[in-house]
N, C-alpha and C. Protein backbone atom coordinates (compact mmCIF):
# COMPACT_ATOMS: atom_id res chain seq x y z
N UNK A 1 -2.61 80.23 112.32
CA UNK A 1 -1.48 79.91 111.50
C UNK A 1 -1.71 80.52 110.12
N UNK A 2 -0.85 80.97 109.17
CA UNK A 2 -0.36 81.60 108.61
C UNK A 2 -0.38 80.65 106.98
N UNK A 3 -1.42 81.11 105.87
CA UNK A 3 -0.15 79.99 104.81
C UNK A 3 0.64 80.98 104.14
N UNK A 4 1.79 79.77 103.59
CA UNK A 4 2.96 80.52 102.94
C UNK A 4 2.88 79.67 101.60
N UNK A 5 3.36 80.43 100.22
CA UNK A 5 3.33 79.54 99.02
C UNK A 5 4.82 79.95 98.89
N UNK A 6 4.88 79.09 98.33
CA UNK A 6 6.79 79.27 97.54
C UNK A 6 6.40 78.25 96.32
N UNK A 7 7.22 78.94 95.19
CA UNK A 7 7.01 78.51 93.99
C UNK A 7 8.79 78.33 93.96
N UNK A 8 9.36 77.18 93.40
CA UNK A 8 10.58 76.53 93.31
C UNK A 8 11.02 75.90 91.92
N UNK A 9 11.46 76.08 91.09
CA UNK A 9 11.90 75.15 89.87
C UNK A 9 13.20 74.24 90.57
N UNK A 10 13.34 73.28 90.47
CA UNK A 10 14.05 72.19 90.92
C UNK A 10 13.96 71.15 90.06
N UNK A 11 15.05 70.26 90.35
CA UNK A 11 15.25 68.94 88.64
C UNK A 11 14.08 67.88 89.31
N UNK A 12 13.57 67.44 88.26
CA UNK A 12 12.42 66.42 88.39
C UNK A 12 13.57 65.46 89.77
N UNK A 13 14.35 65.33 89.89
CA UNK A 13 15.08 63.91 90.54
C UNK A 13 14.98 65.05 91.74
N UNK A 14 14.78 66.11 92.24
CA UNK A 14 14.88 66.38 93.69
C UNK A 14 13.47 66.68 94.29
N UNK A 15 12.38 66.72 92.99
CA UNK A 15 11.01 66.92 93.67
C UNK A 15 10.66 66.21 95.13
N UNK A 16 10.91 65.12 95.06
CA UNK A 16 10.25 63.99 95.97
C UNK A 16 10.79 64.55 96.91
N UNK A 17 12.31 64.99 96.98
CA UNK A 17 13.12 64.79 98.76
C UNK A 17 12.81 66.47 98.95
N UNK A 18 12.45 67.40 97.93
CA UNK A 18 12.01 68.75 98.13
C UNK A 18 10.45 68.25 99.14
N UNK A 19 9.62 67.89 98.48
CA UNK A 19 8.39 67.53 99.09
C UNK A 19 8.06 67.14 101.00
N UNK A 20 9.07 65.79 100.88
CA UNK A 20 9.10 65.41 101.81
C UNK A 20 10.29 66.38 102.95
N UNK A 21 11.30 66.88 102.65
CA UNK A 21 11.33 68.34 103.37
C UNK A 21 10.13 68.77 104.11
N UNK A 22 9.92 69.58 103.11
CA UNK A 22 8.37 70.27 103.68
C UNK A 22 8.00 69.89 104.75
N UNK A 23 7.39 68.19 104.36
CA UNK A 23 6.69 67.09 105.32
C UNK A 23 7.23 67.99 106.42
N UNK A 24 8.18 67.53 106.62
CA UNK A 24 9.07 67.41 108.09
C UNK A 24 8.91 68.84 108.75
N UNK A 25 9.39 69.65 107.94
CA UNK A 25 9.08 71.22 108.63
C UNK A 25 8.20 71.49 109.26
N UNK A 26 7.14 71.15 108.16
CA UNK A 26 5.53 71.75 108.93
C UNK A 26 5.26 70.40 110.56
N UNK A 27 5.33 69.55 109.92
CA UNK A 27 5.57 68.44 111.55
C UNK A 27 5.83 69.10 112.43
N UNK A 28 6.91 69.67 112.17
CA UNK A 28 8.07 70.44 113.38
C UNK A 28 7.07 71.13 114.24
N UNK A 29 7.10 71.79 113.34
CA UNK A 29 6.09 73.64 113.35
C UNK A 29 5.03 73.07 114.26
N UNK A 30 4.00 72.09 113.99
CA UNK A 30 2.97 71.13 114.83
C UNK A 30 3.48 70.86 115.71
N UNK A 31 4.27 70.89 116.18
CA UNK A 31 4.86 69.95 117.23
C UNK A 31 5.12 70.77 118.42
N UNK A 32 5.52 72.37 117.81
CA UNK A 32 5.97 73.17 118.81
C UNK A 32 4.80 73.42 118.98
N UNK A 33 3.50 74.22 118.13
CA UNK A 33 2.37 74.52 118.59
C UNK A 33 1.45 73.54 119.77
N UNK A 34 2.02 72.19 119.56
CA UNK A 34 0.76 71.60 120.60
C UNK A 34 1.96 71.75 122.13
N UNK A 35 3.17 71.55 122.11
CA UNK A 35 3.71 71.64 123.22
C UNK A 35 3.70 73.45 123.91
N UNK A 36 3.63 74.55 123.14
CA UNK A 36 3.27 75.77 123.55
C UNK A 36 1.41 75.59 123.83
N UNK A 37 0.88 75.02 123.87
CA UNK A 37 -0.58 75.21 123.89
C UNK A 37 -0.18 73.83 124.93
N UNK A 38 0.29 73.23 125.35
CA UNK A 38 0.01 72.21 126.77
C UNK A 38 0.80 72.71 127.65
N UNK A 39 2.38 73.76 127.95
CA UNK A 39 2.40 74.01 128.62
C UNK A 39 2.05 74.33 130.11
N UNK A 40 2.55 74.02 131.05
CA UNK A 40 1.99 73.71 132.34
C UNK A 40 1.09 73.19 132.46
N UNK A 41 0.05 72.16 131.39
CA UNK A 41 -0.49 71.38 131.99
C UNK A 41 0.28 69.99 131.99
N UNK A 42 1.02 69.77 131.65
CA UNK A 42 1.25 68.20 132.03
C UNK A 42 2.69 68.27 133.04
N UNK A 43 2.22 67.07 133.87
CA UNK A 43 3.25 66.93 134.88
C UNK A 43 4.13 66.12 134.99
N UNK A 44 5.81 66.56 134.64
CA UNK A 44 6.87 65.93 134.11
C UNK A 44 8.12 66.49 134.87
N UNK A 45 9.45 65.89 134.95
CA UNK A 45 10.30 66.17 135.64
C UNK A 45 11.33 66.76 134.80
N UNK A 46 11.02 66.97 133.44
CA UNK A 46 11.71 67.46 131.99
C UNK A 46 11.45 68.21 131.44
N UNK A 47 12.46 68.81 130.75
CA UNK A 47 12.34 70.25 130.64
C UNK A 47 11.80 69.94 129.25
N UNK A 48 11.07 71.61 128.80
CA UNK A 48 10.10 71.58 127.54
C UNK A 48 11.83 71.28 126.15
N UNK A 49 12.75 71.25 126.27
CA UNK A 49 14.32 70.89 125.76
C UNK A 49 14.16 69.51 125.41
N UNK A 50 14.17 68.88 126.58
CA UNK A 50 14.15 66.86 126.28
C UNK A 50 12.22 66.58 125.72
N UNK A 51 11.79 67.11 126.17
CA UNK A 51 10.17 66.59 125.74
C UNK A 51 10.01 67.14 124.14
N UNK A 52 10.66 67.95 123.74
CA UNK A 52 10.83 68.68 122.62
C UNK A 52 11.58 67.12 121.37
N UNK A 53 12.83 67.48 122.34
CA UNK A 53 13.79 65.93 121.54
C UNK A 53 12.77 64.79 121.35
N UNK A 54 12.32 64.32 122.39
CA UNK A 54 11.90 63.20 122.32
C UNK A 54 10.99 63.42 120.85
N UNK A 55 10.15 64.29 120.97
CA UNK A 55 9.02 64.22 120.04
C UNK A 55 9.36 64.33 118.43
N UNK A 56 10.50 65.25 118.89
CA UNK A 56 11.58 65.25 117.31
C UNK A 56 11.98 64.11 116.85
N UNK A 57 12.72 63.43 118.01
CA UNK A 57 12.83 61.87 117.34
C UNK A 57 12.11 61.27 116.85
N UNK A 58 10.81 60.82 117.56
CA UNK A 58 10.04 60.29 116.80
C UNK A 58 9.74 60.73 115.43
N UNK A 59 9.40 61.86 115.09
CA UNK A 59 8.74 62.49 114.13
C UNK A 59 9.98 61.91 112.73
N UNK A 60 11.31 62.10 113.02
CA UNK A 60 12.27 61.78 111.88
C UNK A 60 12.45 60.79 112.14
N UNK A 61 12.72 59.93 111.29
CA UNK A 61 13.77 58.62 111.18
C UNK A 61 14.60 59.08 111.03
């Protein structure tokens, strides 16, 4: 994996929900990497589409 910097000026009142953005992205990003790295090993009747959702859900409120 790759890092990326981004430098942003934004009003003090959007830092926090800028931040927690992020959070969520990089989650994402984790999320696809462990389901591309378990591929065909786990045995399910659902496609990598709904096992994807599911895990998305959880991850956001």
């Amino acid at each position: 994996m790759k890092e990326v910097t981004i430098t942003v000026k934004v009003p003090k009142e959007l830092e926090g929900k800028i931040k927690e953005e992020i959070l969520r992205m990089k989650a994402k990003v984790n999320v696809r990497e462990a389901l591309k790295r378990a591929r065909g090993s786990l045995k399910t009747g659902k496609t990598w589409q709904e096992l994807e959702a599911e895990v998305y859900d959880e991850l956001v409120p």
